[in-house]
N, C-alpha and C. Protein backbone atom coordinates (compact mmCIF):
# COMPACT_ATOMS: atom_id res chain seq x y z
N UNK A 1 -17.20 27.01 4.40
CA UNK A 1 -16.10 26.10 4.61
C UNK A 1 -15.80 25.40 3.30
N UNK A 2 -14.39 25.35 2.88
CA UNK A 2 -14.21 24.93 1.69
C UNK A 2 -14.28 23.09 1.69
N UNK A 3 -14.71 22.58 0.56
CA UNK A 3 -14.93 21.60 -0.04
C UNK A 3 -14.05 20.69 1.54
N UNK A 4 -13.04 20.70 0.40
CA UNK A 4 -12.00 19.20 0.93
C UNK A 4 -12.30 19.51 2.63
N UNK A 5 -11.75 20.57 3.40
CA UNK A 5 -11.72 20.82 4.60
C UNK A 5 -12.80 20.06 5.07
N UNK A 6 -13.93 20.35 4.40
CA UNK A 6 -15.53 19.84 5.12
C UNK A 6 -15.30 18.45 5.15
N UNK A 7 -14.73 17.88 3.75
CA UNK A 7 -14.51 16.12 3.71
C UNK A 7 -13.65 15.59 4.67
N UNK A 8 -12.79 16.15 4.79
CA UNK A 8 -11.56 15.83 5.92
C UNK A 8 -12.18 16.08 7.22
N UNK A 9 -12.55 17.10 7.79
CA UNK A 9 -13.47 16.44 9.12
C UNK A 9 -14.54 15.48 9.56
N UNK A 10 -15.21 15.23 8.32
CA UNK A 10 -16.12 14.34 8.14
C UNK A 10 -15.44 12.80 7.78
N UNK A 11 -14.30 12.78 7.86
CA UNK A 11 -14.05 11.68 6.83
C UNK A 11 -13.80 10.35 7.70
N UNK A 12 -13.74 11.15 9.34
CA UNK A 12 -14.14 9.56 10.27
C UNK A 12 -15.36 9.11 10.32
N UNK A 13 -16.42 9.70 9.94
CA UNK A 13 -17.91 9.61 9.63
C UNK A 13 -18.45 8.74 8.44
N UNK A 14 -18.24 9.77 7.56
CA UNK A 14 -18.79 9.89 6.00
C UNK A 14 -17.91 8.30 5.58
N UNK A 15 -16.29 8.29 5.91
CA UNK A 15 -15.89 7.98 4.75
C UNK A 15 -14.82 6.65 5.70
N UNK A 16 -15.67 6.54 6.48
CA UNK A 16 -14.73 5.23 7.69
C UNK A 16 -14.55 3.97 7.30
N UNK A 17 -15.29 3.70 6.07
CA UNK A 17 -15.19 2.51 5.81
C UNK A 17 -16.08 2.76 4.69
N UNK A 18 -15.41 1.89 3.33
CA UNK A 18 -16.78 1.51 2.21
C UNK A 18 -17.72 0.66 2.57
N UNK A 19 -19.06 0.95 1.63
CA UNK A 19 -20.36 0.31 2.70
C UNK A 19 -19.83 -1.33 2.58
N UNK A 20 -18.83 -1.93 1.38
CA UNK A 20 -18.57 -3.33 1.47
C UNK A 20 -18.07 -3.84 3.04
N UNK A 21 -17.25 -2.66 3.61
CA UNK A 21 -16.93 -3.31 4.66
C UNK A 21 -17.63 -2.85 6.05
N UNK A 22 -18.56 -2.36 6.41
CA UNK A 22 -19.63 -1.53 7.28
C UNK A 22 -20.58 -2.65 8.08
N UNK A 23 -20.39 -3.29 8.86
CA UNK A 23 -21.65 -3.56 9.49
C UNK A 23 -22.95 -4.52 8.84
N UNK A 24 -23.05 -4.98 8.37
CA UNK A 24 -24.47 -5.41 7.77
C UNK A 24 -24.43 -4.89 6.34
N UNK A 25 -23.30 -4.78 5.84
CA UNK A 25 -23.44 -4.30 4.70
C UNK A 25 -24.17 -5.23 3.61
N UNK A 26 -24.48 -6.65 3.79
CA UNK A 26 -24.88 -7.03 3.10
C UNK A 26 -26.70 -6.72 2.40
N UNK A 27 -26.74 -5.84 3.03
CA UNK A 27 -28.10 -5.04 2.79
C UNK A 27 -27.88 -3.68 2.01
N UNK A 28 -26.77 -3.13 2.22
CA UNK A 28 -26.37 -1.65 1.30
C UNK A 28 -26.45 -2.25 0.32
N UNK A 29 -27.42 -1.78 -0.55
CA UNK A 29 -27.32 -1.56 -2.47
C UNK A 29 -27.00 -0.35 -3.02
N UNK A 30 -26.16 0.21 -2.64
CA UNK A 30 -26.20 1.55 -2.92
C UNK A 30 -25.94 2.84 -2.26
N UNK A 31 -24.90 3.85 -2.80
CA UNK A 31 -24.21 5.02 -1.58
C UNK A 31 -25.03 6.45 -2.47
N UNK A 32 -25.69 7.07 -1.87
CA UNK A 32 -26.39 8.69 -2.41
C UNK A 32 -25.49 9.47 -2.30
N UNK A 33 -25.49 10.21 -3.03
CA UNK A 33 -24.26 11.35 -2.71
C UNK A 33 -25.13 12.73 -2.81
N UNK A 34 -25.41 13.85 -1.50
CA UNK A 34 -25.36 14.80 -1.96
C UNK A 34 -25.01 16.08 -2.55
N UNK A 35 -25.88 16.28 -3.37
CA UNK A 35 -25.23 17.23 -4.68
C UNK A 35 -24.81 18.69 -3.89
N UNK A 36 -25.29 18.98 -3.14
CA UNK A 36 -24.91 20.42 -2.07
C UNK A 36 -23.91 20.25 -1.55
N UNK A 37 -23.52 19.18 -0.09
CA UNK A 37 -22.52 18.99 0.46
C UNK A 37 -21.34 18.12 0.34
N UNK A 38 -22.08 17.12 -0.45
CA UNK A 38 -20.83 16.23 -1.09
C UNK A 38 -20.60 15.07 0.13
N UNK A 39 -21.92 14.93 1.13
CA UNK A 39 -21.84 13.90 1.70
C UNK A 39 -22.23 12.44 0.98
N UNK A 40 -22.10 11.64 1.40
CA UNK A 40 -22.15 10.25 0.95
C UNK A 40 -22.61 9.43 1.91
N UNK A 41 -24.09 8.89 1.82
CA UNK A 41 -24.58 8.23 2.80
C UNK A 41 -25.07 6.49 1.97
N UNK A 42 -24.62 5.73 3.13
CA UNK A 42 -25.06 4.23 2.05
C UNK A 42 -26.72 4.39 2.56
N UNK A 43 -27.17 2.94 1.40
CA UNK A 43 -28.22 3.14 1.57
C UNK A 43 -29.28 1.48 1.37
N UNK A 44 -29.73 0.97 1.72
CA UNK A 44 -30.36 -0.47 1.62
C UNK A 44 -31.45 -0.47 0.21
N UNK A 45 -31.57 1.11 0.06
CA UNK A 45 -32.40 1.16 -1.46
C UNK A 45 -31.79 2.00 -3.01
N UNK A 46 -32.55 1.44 -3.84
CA UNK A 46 -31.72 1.86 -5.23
C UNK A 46 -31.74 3.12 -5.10
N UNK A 47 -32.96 3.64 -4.40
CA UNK A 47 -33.55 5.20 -4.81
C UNK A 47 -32.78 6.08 -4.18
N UNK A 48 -32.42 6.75 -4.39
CA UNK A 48 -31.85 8.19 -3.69
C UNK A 48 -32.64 9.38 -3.59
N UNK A 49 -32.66 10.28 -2.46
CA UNK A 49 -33.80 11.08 -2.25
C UNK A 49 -33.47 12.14 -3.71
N UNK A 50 -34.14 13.53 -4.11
CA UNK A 50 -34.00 14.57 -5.07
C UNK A 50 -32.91 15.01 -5.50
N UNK A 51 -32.10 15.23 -4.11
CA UNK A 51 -30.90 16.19 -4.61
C UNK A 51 -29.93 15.46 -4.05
N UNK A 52 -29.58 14.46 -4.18
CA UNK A 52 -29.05 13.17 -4.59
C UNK A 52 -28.93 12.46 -5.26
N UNK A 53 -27.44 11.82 -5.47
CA UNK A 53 -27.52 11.00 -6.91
C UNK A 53 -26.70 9.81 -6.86
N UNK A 54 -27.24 8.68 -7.29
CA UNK A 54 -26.77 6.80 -6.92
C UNK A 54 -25.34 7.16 -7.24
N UNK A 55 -24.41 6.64 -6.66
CA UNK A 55 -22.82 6.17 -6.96
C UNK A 55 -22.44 5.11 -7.14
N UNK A 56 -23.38 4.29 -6.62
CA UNK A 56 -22.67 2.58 -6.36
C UNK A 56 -22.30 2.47 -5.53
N UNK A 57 -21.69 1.30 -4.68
CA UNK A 57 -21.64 0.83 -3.72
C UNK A 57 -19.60 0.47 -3.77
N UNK A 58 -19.20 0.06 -5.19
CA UNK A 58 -18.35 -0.27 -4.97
C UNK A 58 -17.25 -0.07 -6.52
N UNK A 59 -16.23 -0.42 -6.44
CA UNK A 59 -15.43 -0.12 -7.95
C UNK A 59 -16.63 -0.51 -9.41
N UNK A 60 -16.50 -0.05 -10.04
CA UNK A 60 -17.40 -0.01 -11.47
C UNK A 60 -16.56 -1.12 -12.39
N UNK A 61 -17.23 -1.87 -12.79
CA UNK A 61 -17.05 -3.09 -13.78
C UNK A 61 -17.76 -3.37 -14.75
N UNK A 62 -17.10 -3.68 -16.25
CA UNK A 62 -17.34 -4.06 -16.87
C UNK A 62 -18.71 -5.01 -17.34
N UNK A 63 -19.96 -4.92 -17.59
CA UNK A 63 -20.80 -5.83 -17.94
C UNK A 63 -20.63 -7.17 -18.56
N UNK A 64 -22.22 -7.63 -19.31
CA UNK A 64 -21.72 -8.71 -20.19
C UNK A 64 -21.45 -8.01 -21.56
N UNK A 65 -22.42 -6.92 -21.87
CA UNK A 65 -22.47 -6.28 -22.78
C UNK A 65 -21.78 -4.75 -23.64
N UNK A 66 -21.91 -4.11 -24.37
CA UNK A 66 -21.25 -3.22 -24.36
C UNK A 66 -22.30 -2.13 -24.08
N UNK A 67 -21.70 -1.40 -23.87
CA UNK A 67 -22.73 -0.32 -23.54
C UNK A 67 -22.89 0.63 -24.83
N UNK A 68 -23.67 1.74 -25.16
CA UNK A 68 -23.84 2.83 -25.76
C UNK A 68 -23.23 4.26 -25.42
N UNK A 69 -23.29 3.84 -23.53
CA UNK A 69 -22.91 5.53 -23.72
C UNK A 69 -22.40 5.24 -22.02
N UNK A 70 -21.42 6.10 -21.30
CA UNK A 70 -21.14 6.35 -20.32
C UNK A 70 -22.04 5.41 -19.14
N UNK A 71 -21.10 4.62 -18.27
CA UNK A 71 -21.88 4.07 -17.16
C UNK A 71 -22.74 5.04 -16.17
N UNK A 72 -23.82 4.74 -16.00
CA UNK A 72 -24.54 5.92 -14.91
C UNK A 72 -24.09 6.32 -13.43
N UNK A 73 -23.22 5.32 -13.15
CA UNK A 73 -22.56 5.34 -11.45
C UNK A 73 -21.46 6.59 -12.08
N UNK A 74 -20.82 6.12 -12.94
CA UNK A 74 -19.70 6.75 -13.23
C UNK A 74 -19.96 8.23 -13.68
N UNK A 75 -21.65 8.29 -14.45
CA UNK A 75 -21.54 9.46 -14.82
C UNK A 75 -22.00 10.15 -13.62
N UNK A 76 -22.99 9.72 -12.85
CA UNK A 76 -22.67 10.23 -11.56
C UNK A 76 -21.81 10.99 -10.59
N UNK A 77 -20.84 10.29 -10.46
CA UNK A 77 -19.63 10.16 -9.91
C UNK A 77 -18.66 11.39 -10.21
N UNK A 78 -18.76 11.65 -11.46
CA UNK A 78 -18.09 12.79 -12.54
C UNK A 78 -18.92 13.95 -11.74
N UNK A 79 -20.61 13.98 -12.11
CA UNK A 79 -21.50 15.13 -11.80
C UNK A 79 -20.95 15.69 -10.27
N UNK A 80 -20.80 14.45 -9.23
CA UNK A 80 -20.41 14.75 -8.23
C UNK A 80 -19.47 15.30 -7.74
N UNK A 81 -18.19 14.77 -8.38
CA UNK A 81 -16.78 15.75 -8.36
C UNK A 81 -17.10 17.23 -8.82
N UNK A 82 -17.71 17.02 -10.39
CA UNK A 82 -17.85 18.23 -11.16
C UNK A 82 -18.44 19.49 -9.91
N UNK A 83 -19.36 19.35 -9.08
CA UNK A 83 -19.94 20.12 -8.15
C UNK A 83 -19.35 20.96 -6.79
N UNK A 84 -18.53 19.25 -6.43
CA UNK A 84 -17.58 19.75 -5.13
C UNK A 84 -16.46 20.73 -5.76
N UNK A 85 -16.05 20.08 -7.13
CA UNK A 85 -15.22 21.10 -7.67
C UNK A 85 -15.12 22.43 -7.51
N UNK A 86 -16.11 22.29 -8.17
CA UNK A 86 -16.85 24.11 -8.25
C UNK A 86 -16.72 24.82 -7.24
N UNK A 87 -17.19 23.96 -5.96
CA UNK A 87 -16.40 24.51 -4.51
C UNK A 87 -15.42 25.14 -4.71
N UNK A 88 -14.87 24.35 -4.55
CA UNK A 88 -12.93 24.77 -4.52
C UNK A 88 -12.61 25.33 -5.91
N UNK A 89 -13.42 26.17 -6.87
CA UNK A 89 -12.67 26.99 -7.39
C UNK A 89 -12.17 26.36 -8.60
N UNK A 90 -12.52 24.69 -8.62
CA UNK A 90 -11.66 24.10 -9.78
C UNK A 90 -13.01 23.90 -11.16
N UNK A 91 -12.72 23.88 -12.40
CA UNK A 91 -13.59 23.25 -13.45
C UNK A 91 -13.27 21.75 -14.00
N UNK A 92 -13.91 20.60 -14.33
CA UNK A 92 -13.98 19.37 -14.19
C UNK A 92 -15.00 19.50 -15.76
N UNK A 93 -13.76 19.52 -16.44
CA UNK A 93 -14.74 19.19 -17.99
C UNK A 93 -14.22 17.50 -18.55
N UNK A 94 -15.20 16.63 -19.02
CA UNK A 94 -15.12 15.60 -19.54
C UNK A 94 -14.77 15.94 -20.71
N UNK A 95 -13.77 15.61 -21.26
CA UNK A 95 -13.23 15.75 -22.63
C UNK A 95 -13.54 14.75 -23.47
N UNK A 96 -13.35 13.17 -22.92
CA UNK A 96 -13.30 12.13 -23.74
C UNK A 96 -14.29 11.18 -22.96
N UNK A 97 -14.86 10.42 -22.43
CA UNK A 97 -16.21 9.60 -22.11
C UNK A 97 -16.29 8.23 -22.77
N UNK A 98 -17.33 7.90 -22.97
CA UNK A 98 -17.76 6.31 -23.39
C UNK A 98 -17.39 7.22 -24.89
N UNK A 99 -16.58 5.64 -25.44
CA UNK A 99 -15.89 5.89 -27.38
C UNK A 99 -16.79 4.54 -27.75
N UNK A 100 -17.10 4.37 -29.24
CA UNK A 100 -17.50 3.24 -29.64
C UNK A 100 -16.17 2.76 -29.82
N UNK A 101 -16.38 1.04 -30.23
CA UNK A 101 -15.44 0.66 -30.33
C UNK A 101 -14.66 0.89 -31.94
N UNK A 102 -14.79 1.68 -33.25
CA UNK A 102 -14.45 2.15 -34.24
C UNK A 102 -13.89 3.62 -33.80
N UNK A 103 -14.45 4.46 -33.34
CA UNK A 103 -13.71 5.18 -32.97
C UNK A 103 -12.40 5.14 -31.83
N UNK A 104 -12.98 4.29 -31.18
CA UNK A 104 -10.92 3.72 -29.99
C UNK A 104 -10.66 3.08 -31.27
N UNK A 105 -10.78 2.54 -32.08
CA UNK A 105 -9.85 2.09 -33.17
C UNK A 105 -8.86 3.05 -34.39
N UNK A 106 -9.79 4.27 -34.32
CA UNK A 106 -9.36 5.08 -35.21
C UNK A 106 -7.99 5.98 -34.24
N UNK A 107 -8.50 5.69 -32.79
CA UNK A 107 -7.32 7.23 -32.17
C UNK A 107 -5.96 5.75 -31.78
N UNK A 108 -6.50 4.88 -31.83
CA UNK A 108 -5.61 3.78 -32.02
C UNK A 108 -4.54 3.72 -33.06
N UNK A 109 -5.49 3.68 -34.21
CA UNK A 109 -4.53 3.45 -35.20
C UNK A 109 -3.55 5.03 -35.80
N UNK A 110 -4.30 6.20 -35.29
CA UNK A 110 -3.75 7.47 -35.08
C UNK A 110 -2.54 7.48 -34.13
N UNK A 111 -2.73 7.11 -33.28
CA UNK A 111 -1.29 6.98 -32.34
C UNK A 111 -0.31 6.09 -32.88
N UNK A 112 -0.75 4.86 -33.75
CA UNK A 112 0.30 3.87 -34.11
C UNK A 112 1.20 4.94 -35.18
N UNK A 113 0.69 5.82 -35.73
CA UNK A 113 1.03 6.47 -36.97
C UNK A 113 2.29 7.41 -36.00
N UNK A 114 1.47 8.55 -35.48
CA UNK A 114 2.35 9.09 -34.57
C UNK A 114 3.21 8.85 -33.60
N UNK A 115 3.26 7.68 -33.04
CA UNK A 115 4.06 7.25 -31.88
C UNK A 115 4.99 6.38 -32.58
N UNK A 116 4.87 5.62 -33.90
CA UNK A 116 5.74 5.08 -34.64
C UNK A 116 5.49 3.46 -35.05
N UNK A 117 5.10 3.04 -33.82
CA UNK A 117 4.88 1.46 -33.48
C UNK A 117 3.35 1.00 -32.48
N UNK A 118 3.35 0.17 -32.76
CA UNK A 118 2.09 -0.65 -31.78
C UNK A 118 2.25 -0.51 -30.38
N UNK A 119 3.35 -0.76 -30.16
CA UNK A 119 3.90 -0.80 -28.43
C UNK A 119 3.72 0.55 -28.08
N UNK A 120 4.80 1.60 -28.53
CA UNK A 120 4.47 3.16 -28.37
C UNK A 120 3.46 3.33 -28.16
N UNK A 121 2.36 3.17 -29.31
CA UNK A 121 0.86 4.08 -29.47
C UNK A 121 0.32 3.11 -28.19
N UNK A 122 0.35 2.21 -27.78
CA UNK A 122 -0.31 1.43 -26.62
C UNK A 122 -0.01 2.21 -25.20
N UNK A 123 1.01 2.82 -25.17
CA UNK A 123 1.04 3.68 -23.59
C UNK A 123 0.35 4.88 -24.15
N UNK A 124 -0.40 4.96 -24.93
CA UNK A 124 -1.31 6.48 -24.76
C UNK A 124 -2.62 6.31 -25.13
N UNK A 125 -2.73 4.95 -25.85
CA UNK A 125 -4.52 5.21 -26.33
C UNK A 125 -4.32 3.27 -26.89
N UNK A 126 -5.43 2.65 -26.00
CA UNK A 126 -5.23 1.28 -26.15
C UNK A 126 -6.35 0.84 -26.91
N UNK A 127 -5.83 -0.27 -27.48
CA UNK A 127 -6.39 -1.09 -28.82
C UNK A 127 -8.14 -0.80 -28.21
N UNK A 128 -8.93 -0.90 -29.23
CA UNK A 128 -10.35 -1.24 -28.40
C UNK A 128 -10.93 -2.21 -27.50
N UNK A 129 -10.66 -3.56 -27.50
CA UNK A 129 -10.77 -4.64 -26.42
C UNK A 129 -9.73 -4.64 -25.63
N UNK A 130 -8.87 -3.47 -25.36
CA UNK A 130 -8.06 -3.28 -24.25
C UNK A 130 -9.07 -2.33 -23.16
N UNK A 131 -9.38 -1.20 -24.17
CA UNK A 131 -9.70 0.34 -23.17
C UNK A 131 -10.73 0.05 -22.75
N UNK A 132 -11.11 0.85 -21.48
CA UNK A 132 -12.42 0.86 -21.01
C UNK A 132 -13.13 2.14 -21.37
N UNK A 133 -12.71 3.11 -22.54
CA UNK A 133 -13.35 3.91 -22.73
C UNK A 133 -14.91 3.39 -23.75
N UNK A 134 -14.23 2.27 -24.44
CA UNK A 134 -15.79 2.00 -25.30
C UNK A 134 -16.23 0.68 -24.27
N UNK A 135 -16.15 0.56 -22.92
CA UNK A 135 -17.53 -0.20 -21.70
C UNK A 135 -18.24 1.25 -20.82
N UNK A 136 -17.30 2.36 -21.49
CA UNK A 136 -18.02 3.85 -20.92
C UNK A 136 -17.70 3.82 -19.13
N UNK A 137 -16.34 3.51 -18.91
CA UNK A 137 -15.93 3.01 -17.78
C UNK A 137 -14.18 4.04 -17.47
N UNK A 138 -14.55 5.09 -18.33
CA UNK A 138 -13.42 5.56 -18.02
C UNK A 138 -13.51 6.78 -18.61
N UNK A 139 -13.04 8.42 -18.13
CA UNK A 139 -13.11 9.54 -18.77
C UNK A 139 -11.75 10.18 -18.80
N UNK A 140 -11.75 11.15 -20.00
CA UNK A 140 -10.56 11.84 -19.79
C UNK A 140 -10.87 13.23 -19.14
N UNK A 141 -10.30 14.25 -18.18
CA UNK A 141 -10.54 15.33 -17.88
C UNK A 141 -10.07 16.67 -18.30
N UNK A 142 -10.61 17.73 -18.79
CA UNK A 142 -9.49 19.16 -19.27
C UNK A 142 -8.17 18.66 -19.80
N UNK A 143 -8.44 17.02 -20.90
CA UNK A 143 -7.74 17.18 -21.62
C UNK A 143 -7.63 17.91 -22.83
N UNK A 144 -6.67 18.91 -23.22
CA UNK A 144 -6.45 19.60 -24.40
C UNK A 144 -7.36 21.02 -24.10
N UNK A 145 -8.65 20.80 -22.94
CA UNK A 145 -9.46 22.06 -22.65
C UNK A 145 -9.34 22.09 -21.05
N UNK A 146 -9.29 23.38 -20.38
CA UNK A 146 -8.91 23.35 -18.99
C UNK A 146 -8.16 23.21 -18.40
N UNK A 147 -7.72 23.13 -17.76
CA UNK A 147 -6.61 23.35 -16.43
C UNK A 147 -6.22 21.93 -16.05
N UNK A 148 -4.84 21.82 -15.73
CA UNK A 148 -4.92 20.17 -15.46
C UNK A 148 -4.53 20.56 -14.11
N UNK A 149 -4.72 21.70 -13.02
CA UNK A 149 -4.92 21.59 -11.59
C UNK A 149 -5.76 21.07 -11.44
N UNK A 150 -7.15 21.32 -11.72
CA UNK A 150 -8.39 20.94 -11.76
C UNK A 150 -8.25 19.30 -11.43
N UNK A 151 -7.64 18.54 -12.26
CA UNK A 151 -7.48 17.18 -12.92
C UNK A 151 -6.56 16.76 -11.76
N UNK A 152 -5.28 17.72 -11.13
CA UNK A 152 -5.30 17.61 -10.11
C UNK A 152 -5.68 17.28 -8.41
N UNK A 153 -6.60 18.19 -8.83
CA UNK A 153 -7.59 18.14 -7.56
C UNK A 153 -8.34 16.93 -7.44
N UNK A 154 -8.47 16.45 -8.76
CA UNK A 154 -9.49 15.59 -8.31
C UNK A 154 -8.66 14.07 -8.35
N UNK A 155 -7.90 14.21 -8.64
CA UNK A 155 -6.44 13.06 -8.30
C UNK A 155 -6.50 12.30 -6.69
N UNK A 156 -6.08 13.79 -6.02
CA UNK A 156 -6.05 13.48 -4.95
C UNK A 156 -7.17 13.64 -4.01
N UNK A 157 -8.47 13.86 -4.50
CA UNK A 157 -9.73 13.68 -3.61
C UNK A 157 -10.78 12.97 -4.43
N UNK A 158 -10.40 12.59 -5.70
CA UNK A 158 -11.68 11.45 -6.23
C UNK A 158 -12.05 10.36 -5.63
N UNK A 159 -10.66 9.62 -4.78
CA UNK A 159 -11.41 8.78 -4.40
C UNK A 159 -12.20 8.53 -3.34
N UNK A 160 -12.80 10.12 -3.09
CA UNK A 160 -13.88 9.68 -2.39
C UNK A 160 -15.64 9.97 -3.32
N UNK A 161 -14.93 9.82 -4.36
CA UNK A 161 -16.48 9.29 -5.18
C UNK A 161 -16.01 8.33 -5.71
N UNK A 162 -15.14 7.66 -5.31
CA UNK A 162 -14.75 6.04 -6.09
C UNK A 162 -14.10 6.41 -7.86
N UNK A 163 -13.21 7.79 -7.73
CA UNK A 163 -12.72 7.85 -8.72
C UNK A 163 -11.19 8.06 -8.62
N UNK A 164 -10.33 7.22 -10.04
CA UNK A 164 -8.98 7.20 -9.36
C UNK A 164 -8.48 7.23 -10.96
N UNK A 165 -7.22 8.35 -10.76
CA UNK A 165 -6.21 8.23 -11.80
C UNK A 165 -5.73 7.15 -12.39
N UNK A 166 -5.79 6.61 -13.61
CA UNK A 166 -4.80 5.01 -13.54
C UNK A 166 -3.35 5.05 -13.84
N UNK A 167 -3.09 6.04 -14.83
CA UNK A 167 -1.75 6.35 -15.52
C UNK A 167 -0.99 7.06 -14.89
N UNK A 168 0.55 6.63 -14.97
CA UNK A 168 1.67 8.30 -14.66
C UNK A 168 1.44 8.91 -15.99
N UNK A 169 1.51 8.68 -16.79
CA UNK A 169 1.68 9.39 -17.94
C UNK A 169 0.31 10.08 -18.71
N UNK A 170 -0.72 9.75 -17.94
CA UNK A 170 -1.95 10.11 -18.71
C UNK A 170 -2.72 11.11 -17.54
N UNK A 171 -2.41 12.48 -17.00
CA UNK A 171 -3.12 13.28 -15.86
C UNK A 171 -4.34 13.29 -16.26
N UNK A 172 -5.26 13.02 -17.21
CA UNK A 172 -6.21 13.29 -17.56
C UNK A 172 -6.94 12.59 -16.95
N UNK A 173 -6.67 11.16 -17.20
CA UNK A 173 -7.35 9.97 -17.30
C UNK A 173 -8.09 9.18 -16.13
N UNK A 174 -9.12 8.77 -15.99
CA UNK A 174 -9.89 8.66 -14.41
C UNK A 174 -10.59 7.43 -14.76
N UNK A 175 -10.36 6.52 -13.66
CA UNK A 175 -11.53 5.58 -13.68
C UNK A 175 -12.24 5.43 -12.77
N UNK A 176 -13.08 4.22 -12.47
CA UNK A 176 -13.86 4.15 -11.40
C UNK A 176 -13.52 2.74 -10.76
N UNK A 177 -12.37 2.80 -9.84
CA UNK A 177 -11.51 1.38 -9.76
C UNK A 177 -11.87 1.22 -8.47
N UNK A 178 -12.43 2.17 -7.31
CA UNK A 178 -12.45 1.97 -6.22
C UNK A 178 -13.92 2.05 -5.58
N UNK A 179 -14.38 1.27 -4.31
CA UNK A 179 -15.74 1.70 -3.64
C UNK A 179 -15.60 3.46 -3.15
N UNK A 180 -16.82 4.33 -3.52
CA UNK A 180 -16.27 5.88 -2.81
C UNK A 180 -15.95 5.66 -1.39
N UNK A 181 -14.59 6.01 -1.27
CA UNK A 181 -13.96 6.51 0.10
C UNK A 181 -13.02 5.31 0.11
N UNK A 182 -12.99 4.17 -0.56
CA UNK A 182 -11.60 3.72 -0.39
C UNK A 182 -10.35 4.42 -1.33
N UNK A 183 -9.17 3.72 -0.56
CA UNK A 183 -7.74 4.44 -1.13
C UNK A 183 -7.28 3.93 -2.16
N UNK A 184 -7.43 4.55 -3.55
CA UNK A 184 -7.17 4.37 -4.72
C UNK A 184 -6.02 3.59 -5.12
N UNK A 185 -5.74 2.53 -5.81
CA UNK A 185 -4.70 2.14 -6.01
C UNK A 185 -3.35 2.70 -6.85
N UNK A 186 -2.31 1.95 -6.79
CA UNK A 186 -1.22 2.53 -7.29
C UNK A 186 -0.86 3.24 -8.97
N UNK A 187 -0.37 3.86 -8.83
CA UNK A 187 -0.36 4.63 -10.59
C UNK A 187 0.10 3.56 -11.13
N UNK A 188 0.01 3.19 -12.15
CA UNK A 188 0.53 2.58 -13.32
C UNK A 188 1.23 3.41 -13.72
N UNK A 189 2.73 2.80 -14.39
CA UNK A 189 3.20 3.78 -15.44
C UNK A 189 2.46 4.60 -16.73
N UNK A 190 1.95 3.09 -17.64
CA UNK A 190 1.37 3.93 -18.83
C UNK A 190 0.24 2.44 -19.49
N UNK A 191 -0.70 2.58 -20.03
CA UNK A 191 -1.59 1.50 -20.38
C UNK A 191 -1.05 0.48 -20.91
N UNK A 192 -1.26 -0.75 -20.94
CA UNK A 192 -0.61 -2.18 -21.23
C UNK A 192 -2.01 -2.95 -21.39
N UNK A 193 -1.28 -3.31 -22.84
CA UNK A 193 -1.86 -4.61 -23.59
C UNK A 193 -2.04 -5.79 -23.06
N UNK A 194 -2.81 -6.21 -22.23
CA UNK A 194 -2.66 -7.59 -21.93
C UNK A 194 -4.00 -7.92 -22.02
């Protein structure tokens, strides 16, 4: 049985509610996802059994600190799509991931060159204390490599690993804005400086 089909019958089950809003949720720390079926069970402990892997409980946020490298829910989250993918036939390559903040400065100041102006280069690649690519809180997908069905696919079924498109203008681009299994919010046109 293919991927989505399996999620869609399951999805008065699996996906009826994020654990924020469930019952006693104030005890869920945490949703396992398995890596075989692509179910998603909450859970009152950090640990997740073997062939399972932590997602979080709810949208992914920013720390106090910066990070080094890709958030672990999020990279999670990716592994997890990346798998169900595979189901259905699609490939799910990370192109772009956690940037330091010198490098978002450099594809920054690369876009100001090419796009003409500050404003321009800002709807495609934002200043560094704008993006969430250097808090490692945001990936690009089969950009420039792969299929952007793929990038597709996972548009309209990420958010049930709590992953969601932000841009019209950017198909690549994925964050982690939602608890897995809530309904992703609205596209943005294109990234903004504020």
């Amino acid at each position: 049985m293919a991927f989505t089909t399996l999620i869609l019958l399951l999805t008065s089950v699996e996906f009826a509610a994020p654990a924020s809003a469930r019952t006693d949720s104030t005890s869920i720390q945490n949703n396992c996802a398995n890596l075989t079926t692509g179910l998603i069970r909450p859970t009152r402990s950090l640990i997740c059994n073997p062939n399972e892997l932590p997602i979080g409980i709810g949208p992914i946020t920013a720390g106090v600190t910066r990070p080094k490298k890709m958030d672990s829910f999020l990279e999670n989250r990716i592994k997890l799509a990346q798998e169900m993918g595979a189901l259905e036939g699609y490939r799910l390559n990370i192109t772009s991931g956690w940037r330091s903040l010198e490098y978002q400065q450099m594809l920054f100041d690369r876009a100001i060159v090419s796009n003409g102006s500050i404003e321009e280069a800002s709807k495609w690649v934002l200043p560094p204390q704008f993006s969430n690519h250097p808090w490692g809180l945001a990936v690009d997908i089969n950009y420039k490599q792969g299929k952007p069905e793929a990038a597709a696919w996972l548009e309209a079924i990420g958010y049930q690993f709590g992953l969601c498109r932000r841009y019209k203008n950017e198909w690549w681009h994925f964050e982690p804005l939602v608890a897995p299994g809530q309904v992703c919010p609205m596209l943005e046109d294109y990234p903004v400086v504020n």
